[in-house]
PDB file of N, CA and C in Angstrom:
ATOM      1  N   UNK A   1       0.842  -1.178   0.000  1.00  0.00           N
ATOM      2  CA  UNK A   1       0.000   0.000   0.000  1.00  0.00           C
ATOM      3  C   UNK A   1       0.888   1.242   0.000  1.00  0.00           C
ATOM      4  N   UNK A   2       0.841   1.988  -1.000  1.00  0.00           N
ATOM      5  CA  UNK A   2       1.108   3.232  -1.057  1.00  0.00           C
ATOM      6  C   UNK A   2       0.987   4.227   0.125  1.00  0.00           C
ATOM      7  N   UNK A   3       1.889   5.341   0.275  1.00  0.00           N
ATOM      8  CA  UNK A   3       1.231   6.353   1.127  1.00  0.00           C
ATOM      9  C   UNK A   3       0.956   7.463   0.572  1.00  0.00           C
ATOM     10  N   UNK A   4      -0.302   8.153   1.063  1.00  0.00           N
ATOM     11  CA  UNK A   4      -1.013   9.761   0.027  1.00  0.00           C
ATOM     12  C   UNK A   4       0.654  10.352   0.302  1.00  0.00           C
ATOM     13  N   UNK A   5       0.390  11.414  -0.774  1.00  0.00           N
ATOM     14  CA  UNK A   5       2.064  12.503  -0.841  1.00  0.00           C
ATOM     15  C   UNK A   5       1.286  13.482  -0.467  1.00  0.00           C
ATOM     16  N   UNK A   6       2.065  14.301   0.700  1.00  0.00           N
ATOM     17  CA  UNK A   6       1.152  15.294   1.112  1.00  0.00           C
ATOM     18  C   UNK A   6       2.217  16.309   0.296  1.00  0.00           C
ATOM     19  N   UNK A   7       1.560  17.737   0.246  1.00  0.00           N
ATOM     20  CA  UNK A   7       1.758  19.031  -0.445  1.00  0.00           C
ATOM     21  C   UNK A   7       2.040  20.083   0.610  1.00  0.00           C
ATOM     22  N   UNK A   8       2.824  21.106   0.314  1.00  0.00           N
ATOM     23  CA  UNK A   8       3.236  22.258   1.597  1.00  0.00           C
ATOM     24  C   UNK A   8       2.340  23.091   0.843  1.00  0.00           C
ATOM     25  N   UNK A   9       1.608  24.042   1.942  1.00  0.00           N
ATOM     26  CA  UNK A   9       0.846  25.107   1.349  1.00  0.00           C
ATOM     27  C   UNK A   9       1.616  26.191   0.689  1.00  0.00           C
ATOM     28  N   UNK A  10       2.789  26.372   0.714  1.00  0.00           N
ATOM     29  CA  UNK A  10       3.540  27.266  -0.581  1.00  0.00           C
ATOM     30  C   UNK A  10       3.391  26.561  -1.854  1.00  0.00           C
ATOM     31  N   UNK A  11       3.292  25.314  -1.612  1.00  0.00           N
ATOM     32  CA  UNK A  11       3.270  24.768  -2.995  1.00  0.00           C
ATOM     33  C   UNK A  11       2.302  24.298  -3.647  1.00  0.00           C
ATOM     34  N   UNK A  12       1.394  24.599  -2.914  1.00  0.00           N
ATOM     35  CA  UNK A  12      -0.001  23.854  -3.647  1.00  0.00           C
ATOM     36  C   UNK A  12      -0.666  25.729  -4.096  1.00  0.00           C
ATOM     37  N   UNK A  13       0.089  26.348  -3.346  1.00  0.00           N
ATOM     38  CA  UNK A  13      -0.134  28.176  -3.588  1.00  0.00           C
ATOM     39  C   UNK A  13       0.107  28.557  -5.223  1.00  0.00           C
ATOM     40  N   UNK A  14       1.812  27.889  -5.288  1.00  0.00           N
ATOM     41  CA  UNK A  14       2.639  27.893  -6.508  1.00  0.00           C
ATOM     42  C   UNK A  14       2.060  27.426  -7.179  1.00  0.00           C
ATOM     43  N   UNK A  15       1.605  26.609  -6.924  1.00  0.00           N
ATOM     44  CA  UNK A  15       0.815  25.275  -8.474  1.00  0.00           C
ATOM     45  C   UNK A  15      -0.053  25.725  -8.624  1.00  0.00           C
ATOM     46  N   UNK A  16      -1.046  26.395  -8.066  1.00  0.00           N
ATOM     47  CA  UNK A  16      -2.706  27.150  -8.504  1.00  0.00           C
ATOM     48  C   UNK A  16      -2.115  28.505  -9.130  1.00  0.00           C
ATOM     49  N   UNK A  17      -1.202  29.160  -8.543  1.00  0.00           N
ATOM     50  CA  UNK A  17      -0.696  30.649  -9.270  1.00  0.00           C
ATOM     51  C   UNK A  17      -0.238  30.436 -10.936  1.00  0.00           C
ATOM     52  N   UNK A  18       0.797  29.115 -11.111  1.00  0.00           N
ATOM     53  CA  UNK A  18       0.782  28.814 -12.230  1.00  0.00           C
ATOM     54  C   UNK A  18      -0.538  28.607 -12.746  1.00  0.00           C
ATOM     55  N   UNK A  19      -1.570  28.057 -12.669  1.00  0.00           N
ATOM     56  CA  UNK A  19      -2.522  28.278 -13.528  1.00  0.00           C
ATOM     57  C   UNK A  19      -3.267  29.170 -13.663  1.00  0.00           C
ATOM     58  N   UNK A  20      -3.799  29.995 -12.382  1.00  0.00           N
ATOM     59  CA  UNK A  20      -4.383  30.580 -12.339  1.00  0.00           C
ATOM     60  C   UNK A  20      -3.600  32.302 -12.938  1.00  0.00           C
ATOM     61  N   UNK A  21      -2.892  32.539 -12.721  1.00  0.00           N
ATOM     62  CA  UNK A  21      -1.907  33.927 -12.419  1.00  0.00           C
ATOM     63  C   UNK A  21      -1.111  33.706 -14.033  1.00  0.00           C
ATOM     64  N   UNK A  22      -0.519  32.800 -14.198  1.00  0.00           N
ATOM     65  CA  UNK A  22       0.271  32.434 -15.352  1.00  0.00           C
ATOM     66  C   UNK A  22      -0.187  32.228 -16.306  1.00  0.00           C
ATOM     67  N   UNK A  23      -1.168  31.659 -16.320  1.00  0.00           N
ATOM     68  CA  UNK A  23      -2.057  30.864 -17.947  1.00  0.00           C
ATOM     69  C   UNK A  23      -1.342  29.749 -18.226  1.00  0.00           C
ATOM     70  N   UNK A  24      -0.593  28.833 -17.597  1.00  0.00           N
ATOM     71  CA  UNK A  24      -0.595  27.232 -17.460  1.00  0.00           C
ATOM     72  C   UNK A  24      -2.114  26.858 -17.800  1.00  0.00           C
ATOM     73  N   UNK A  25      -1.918  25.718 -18.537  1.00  0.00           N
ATOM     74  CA  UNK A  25      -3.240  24.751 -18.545  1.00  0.00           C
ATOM     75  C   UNK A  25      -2.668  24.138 -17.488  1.00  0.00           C
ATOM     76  N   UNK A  26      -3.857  22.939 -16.783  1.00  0.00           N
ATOM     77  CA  UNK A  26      -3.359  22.497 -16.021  1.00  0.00           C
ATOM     78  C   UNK A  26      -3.084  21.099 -16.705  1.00  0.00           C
ATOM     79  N   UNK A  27      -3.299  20.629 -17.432  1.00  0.00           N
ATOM     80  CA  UNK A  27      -2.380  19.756 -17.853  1.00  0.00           C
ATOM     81  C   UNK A  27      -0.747  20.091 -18.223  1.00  0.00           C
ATOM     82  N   UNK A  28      -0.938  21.036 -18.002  1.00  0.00           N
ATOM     83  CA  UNK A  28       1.191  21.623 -18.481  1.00  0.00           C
ATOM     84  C   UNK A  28       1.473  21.561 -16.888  1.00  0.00           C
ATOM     85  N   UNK A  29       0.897  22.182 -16.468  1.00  0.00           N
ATOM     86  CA  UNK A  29       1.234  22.232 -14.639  1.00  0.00           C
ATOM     87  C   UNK A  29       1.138  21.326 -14.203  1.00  0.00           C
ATOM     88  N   UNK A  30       0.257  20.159 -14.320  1.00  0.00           N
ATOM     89  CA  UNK A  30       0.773  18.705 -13.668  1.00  0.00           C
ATOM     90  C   UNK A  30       1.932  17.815 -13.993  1.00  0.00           C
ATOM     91  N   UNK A  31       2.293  18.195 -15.581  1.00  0.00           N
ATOM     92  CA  UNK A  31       3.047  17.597 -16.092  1.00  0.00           C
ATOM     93  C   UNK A  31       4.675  17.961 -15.569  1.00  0.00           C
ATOM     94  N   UNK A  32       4.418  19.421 -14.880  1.00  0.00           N
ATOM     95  CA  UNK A  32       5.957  20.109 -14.726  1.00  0.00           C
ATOM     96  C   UNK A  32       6.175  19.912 -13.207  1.00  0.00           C
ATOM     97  N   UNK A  33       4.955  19.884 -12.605  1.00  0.00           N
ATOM     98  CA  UNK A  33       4.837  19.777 -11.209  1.00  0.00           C
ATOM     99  C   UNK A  33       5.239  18.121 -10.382  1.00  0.00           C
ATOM    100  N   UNK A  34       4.402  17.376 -11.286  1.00  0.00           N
ATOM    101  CA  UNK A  34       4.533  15.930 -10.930  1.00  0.00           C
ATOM    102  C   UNK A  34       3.623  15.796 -10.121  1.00  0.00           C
ATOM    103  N   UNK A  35       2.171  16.571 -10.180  1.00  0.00           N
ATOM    104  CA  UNK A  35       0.980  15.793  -9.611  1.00  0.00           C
ATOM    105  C   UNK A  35      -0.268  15.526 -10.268  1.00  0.00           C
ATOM    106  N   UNK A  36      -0.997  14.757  -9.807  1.00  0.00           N
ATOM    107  CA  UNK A  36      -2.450  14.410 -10.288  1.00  0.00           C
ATOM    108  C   UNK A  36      -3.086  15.644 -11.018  1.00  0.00           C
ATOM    109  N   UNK A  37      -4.084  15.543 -12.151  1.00  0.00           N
ATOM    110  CA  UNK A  37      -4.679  16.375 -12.678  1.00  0.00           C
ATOM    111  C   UNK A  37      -5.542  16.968 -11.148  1.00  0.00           C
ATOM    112  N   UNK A  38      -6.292  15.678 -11.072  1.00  0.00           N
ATOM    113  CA  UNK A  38      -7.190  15.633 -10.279  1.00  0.00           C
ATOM    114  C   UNK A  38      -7.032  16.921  -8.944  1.00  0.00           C
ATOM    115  N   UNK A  39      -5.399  16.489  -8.512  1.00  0.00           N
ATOM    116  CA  UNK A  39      -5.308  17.319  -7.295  1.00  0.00           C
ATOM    117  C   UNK A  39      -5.146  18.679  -7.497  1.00  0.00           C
ATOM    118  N   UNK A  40      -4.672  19.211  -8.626  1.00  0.00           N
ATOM    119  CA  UNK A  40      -4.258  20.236  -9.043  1.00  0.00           C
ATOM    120  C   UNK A  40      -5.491  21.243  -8.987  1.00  0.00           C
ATOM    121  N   UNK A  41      -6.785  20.006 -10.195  1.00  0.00           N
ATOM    122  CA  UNK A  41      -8.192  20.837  -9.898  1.00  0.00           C
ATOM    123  C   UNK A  41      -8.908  21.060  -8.946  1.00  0.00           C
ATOM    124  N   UNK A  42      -8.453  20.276  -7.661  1.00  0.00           N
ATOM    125  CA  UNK A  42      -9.263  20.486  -6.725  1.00  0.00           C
ATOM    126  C   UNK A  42      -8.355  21.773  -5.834  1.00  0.00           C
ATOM    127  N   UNK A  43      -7.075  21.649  -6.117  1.00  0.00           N
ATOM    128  CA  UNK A  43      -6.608  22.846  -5.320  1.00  0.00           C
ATOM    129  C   UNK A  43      -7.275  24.244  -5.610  1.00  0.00           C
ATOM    130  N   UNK A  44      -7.016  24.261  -7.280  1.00  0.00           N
ATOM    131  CA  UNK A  44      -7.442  25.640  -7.905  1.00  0.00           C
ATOM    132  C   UNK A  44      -8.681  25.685  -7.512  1.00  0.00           C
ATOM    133  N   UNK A  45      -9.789  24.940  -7.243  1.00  0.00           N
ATOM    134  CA  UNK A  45     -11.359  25.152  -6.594  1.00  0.00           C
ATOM    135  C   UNK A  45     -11.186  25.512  -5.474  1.00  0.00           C
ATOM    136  N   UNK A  46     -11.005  25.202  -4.579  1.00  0.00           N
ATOM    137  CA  UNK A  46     -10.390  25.366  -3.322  1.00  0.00           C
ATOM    138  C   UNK A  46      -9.952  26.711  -2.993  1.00  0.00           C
ATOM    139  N   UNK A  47      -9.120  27.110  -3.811  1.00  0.00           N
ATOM    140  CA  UNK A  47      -8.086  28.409  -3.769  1.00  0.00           C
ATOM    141  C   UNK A  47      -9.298  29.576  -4.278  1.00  0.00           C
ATOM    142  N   UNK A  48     -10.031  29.040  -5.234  1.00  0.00           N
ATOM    143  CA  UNK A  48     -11.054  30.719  -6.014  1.00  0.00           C
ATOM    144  C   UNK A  48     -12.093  30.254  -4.986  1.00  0.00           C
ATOM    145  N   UNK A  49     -12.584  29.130  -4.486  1.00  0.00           N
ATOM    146  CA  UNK A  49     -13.212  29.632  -3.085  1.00  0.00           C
ATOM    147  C   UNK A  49     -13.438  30.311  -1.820  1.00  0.00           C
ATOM    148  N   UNK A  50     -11.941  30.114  -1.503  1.00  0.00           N
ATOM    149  CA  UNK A  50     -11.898  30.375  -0.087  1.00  0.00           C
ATOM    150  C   UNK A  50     -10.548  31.359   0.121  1.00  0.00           C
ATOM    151  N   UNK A  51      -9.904  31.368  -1.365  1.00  0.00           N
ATOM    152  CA  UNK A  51      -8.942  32.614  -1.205  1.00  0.00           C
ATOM    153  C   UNK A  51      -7.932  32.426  -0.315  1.00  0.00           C
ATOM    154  N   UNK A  52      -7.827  33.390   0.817  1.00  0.00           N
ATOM    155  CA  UNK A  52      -6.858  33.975   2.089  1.00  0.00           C
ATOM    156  C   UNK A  52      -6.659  32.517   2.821  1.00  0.00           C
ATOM    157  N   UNK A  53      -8.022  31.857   3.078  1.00  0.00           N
ATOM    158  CA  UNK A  53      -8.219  30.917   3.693  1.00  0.00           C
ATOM    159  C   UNK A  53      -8.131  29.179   3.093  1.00  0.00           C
ATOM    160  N   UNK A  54      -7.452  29.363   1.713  1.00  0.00           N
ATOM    161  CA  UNK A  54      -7.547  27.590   1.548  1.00  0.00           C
ATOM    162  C   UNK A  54      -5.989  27.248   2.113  1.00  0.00           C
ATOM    163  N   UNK A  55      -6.110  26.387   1.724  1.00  0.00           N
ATOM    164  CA  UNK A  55      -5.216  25.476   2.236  1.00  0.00           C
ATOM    165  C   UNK A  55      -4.739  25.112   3.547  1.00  0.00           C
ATOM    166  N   UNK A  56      -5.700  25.403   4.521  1.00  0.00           N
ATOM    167  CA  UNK A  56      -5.401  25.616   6.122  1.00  0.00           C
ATOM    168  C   UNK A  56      -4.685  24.371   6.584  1.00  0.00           C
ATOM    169  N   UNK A  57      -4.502  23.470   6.123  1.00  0.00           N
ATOM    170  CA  UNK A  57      -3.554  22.579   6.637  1.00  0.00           C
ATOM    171  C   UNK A  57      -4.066  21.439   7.817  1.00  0.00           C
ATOM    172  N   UNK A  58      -3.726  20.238   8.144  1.00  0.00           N
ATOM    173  CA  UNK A  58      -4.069  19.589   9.033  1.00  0.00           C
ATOM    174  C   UNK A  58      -4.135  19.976  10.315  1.00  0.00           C
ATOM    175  N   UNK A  59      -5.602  19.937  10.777  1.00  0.00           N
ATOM    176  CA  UNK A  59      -5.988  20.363  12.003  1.00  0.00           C
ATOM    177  C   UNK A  59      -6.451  21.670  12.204  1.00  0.00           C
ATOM    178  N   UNK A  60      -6.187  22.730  11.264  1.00  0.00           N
ATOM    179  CA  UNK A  60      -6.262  23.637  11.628  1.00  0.00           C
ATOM    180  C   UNK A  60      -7.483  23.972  10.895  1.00  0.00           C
ATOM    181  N   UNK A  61      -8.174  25.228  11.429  1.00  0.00           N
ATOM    182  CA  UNK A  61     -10.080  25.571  11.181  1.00  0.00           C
ATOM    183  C   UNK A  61      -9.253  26.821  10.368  1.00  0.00           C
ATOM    184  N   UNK A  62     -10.432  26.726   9.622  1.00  0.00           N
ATOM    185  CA  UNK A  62     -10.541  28.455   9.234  1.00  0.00           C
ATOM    186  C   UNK A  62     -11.462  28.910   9.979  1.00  0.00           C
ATOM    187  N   UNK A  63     -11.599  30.364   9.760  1.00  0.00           N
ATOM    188  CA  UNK A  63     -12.116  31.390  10.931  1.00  0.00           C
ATOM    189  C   UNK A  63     -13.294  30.867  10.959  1.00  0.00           C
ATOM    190  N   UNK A  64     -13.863  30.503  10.114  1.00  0.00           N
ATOM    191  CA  UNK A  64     -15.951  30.346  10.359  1.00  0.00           C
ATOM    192  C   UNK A  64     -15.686  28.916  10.625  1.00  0.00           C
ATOM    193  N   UNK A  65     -14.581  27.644  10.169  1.00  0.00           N
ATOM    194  CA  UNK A  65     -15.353  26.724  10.931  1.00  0.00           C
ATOM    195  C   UNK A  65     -14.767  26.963  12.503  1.00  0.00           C
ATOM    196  N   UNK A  66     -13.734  27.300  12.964  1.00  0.00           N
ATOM    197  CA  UNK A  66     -13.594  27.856  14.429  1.00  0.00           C
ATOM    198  C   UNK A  66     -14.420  27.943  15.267  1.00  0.00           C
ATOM    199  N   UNK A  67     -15.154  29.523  14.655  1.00  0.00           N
ATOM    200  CA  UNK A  67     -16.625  30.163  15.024  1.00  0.00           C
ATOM    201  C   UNK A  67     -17.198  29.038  15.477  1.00  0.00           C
ATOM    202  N   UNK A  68     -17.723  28.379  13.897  1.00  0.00           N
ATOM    203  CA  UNK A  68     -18.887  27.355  14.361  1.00  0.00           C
ATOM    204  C   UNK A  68     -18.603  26.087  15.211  1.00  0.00           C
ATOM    205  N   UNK A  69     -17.357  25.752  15.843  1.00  0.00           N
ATOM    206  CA  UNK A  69     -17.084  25.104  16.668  1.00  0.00           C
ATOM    207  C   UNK A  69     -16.936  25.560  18.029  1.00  0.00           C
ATOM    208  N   UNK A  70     -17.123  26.563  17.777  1.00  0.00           N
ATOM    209  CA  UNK A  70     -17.283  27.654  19.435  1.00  0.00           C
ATOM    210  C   UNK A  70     -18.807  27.254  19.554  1.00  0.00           C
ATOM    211  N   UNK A  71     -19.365  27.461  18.847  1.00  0.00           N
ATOM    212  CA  UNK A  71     -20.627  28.279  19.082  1.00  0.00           C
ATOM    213  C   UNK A  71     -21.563  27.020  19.176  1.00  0.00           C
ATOM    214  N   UNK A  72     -21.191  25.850  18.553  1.00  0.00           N
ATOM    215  CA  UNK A  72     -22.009  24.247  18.704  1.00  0.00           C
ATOM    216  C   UNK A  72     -21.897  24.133  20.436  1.00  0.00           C
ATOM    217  N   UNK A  73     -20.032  24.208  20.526  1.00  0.00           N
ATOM    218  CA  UNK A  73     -19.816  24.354  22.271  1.00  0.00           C
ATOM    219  C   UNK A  73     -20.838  24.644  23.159  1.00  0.00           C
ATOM    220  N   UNK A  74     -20.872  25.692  22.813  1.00  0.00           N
ATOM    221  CA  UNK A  74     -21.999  26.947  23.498  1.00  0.00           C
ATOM    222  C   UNK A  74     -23.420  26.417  23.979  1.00  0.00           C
ATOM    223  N   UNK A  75     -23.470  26.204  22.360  1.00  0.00           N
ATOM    224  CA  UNK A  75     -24.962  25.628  22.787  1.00  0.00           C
ATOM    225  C   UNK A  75     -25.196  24.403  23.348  1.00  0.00           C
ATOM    226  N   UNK A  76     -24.479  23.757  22.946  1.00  0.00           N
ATOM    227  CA  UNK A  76     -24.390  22.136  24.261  1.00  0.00           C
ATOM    228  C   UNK A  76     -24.514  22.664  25.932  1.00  0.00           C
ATOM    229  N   UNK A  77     -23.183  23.864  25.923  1.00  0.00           N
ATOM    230  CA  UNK A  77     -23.727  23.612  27.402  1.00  0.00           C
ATOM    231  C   UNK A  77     -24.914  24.176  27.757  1.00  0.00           C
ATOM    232  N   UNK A  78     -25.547  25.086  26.893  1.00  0.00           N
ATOM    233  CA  UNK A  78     -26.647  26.004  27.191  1.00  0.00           C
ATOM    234  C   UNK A  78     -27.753  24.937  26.961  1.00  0.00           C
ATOM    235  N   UNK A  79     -27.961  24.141  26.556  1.00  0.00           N
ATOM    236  CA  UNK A  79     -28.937  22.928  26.320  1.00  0.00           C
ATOM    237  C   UNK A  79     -28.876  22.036  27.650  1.00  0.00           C
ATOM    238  N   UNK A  80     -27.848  21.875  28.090  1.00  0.00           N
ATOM    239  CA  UNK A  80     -27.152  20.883  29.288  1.00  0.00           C
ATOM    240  C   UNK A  80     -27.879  22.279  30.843  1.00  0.00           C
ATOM    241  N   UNK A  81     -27.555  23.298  30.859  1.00  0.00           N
ATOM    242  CA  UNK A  81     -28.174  23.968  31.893  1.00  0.00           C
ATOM    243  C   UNK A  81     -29.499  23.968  31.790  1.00  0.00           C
ATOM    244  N   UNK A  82     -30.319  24.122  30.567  1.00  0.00           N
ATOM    245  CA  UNK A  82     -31.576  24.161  30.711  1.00  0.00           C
ATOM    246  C   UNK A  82     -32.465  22.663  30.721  1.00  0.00           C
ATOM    247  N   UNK A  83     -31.728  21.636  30.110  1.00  0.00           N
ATOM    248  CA  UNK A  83     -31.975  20.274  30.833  1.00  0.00           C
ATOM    249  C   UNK A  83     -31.610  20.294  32.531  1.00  0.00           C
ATOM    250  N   UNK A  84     -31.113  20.460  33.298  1.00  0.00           N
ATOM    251  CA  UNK A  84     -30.650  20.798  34.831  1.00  0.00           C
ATOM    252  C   UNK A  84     -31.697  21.773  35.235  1.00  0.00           C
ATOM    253  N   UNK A  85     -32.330  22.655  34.739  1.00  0.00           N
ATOM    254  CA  UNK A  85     -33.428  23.453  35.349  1.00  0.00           C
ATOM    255  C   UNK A  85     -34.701  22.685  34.978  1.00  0.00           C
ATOM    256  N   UNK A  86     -35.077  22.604  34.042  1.00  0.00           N
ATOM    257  CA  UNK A  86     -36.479  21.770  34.163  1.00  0.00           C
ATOM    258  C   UNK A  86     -36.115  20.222  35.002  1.00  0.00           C
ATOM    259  N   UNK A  87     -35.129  19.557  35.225  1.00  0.00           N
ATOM    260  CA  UNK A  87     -35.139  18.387  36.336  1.00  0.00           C
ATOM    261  C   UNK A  87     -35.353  19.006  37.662  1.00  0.00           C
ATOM    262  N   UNK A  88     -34.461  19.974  37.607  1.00  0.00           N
ATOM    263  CA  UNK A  88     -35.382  21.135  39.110  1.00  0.00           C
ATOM    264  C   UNK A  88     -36.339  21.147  39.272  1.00  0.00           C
ATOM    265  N   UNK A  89     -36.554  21.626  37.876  1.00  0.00           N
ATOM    266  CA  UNK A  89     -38.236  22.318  38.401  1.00  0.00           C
ATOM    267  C   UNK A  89     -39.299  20.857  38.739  1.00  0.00           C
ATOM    268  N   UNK A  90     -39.085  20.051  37.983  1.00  0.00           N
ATOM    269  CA  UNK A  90     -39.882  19.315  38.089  1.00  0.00           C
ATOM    270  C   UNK A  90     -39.666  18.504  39.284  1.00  0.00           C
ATOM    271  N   UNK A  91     -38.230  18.074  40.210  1.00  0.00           N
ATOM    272  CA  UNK A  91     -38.324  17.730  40.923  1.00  0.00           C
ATOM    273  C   UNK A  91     -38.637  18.546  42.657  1.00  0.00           C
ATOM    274  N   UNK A  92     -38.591  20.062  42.520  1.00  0.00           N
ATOM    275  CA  UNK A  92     -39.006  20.734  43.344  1.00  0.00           C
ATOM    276  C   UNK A  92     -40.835  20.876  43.165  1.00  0.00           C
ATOM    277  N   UNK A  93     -41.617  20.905  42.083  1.00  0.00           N
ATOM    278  CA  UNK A  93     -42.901  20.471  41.899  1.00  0.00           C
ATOM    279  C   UNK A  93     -43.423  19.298  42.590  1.00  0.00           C
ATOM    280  N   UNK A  94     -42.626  18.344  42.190  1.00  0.00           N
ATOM    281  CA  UNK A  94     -43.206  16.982  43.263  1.00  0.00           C
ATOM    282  C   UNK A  94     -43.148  17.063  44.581  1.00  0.00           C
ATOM    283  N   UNK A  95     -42.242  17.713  45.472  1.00  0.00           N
ATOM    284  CA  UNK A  95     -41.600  17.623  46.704  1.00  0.00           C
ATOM    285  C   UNK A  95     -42.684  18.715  47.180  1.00  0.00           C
ATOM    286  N   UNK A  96     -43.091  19.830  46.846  1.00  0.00           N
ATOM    287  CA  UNK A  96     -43.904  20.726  47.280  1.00  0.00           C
ATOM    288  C   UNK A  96     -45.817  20.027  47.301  1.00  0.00           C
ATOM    289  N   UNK A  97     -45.501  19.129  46.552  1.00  0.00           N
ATOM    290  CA  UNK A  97     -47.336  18.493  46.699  1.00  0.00           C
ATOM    291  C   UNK A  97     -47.589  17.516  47.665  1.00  0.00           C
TER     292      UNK A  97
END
């Protein structure tokens, strides 16, 4: 079994600038580069998507998925306190009858 070849984000930067910035086809740019068509097109999608923010690298969030991993946080525990108040309430309801 093979192992995936991972890419440095300068260079997966370089390889979309050649096509994108240069006017490489990307069949000339895979051919000079030594990678997959495939990966090349998914970088350049990637890159006119998300711009500033592609290539964030293993592990690391970009700013909105961050956010939205704060904010799922959030609401768990805010779901978790208001499950803990209605068991209150309901168990201070019984105890008072």
């Amino acid at each position: 079994m093979t192992k995936r070849k991972s890419y440095s984000k300068k260079f997966k930067r370089d390889a979309v600038s050649l096509v994108v910035d240069q006017g490489y086809s990307r069949a000339e740019a895979t051919l000079s580069l030594e990678v997959g068509i495939n990966a090349l097109s998914r970088w350049v999608k990637e890159y006119e998507a998300k711009d500033k923010h592609a290539f964030v690298g293993k592990g690391k969030l970009s700013p909105e998925q961050a956010e939205n991993r704060k904010l799922k946080a959030r609401i768990k525990r805010l779901e978790m306190k208001r499950d803990i108040l209605k068991k209150a309430t309901v168990f201070f309801a019984n105890k008072t009858k």
